[in-house]
Every structure is written in C-alpha cells, then in structure tokens.
C-alpha atoms as a PDB file:
ATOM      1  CA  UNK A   1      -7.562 -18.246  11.336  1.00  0.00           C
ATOM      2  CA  UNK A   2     -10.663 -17.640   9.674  1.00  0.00           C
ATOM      3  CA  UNK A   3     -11.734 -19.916   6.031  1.00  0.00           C
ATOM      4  CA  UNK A   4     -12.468 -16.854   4.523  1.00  0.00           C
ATOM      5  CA  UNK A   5      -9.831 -15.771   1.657  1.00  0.00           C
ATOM      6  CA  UNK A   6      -9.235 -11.564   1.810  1.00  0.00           C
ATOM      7  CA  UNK A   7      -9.091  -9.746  -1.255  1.00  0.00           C
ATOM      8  CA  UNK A   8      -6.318  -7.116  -0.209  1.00  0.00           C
ATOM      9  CA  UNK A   9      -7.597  -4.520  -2.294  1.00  0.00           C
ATOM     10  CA  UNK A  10     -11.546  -5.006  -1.635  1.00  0.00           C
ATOM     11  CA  UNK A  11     -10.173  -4.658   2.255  1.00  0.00           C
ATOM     12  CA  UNK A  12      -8.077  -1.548   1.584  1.00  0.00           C
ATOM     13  CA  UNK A  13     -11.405   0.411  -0.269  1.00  0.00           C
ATOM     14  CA  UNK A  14     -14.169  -0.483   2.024  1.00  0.00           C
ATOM     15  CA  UNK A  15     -16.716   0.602  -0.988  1.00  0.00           C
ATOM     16  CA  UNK A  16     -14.342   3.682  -1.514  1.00  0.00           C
ATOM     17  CA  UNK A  17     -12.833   4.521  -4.794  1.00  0.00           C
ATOM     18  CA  UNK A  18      -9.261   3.934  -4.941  1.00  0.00           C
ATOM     19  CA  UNK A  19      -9.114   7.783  -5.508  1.00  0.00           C
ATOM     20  CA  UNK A  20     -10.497   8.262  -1.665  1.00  0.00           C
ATOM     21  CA  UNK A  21      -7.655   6.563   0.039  1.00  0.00           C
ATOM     22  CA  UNK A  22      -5.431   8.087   1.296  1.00  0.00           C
ATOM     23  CA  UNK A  23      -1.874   6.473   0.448  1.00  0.00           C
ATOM     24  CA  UNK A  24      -0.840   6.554   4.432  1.00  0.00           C
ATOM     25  CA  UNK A  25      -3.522   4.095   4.713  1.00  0.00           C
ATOM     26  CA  UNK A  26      -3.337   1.881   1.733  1.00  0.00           C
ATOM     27  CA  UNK A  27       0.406   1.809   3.086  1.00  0.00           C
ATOM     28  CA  UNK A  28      -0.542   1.149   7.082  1.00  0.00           C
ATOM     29  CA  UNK A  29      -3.159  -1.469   6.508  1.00  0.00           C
ATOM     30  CA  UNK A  30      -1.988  -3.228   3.706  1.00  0.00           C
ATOM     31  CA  UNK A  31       1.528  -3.830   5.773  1.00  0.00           C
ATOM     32  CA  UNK A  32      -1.082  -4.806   8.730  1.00  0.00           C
ATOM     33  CA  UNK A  33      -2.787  -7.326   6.309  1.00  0.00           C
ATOM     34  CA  UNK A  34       0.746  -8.710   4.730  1.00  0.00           C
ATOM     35  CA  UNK A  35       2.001  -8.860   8.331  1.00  0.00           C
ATOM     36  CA  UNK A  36      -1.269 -11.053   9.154  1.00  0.00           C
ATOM     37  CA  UNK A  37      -0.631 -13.155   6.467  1.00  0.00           C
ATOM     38  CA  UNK A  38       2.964 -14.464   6.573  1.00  0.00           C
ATOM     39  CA  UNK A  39       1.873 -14.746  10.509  1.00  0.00           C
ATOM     40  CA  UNK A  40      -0.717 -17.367   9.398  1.00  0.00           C
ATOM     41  CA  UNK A  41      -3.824 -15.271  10.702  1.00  0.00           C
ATOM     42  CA  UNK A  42      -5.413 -14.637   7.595  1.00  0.00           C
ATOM     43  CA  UNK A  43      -5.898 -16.256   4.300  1.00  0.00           C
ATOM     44  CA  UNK A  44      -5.660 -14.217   1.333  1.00  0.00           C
ATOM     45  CA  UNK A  45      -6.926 -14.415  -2.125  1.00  0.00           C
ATOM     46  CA  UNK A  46      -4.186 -15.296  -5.288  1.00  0.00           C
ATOM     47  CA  UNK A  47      -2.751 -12.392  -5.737  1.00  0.00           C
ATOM     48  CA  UNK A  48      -3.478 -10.901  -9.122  1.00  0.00           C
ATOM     49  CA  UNK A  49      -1.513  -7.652 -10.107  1.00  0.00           C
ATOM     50  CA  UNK A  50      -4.340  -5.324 -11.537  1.00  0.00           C
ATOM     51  CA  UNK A  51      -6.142  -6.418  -8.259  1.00  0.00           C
ATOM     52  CA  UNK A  52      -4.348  -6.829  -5.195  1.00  0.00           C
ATOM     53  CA  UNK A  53      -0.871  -4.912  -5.377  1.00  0.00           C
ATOM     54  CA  UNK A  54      -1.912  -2.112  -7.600  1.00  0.00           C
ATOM     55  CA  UNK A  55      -3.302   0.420  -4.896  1.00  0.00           C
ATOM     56  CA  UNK A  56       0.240  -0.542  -3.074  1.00  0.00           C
ATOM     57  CA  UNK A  57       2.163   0.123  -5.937  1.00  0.00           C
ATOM     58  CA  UNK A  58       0.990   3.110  -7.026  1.00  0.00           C
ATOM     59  CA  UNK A  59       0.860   4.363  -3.038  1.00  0.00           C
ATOM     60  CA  UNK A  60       4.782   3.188  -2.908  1.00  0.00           C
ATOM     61  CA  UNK A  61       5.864   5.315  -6.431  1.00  0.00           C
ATOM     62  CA  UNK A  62       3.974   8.257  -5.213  1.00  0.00           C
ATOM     63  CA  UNK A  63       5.835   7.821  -1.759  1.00  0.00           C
ATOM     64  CA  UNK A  64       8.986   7.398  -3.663  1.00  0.00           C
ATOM     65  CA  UNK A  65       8.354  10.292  -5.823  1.00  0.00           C
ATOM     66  CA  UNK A  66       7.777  12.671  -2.995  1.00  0.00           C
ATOM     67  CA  UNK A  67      10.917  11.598  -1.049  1.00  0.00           C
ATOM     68  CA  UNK A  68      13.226  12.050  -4.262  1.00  0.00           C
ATOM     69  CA  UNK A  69      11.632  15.492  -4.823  1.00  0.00           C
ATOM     70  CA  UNK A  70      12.733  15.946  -0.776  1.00  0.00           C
ATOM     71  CA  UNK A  71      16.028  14.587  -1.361  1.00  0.00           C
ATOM     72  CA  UNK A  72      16.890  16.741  -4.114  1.00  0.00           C
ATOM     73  CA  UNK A  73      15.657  19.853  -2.633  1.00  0.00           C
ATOM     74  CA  UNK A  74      17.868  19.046   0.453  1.00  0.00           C
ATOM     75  CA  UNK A  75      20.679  18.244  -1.571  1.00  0.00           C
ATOM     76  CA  UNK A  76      20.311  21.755  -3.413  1.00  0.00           C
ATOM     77  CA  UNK A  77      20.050  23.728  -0.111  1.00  0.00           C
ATOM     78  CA  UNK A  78      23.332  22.270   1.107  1.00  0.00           C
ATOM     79  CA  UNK A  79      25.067  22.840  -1.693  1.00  0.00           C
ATOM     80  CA  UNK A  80      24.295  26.338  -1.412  1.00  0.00           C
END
C-alpha cells in the first residue's frame, strides 16, 4: 500500500472536466477505487461531499433516472 492519500475525484477526471466523463466510468473506476480501499490497497483522502462523492452521485441519479424512465416505459407496453 502506497503513503500516498487518493483524491477519488482528482483520480476519476485525469485533468478532464467532470462534463467529459462519461458516467460508465466515473461508475467502473470509482467502484475499482472503493473496492481498493476497504481491501487496504490504497489510502484515500477524507472524504468531503462537494469533492469526492459528487461525480458518483450525480453519475448514480442520472443512472437511476434512466432506469425509472425504462421501467415505466416497460410497464406501459405491458399494460397494453
């Protein structure tokens, strides 16, 4: 385990705007790097809200968002 704390959401942009990634990969890598973690191979920073989890969040409501809008288009077919 390396002494050097991650910054989840410096990690997840790589010099990007948080506009430029796609939500597939803020969801992939950030379960890689929470995985790594709570395995003990990597330190991470204290999590601050507006920092770290934000880019998750907002990739797991638009995630959410799209599979309600699924789920209710299903659920209209079959009733019809």
């Amino acid at each position: 385990m390396s002494d050097e704390e991650l910054n989840l959401a410096r990690t997840l942009l790589k010099g990007r705007s948080h506009r430029e990634v796609p939500d597939d990969e803020v969801l992939a890598e950030s379960r890689a790097l929470f995985e790594a973690w709570m395995n003990g191979e990597v330190r991470m920073e204290r999590p601050k809200v507006y920092d770290h989890y934000a880019m998750v969040i907002a990739a797991l409501l638009r995630r959410v968002n799209e599979l309600e809008t699924r789920l209710a288009a299903l659920e209209a077919e079959r009733q019809s």
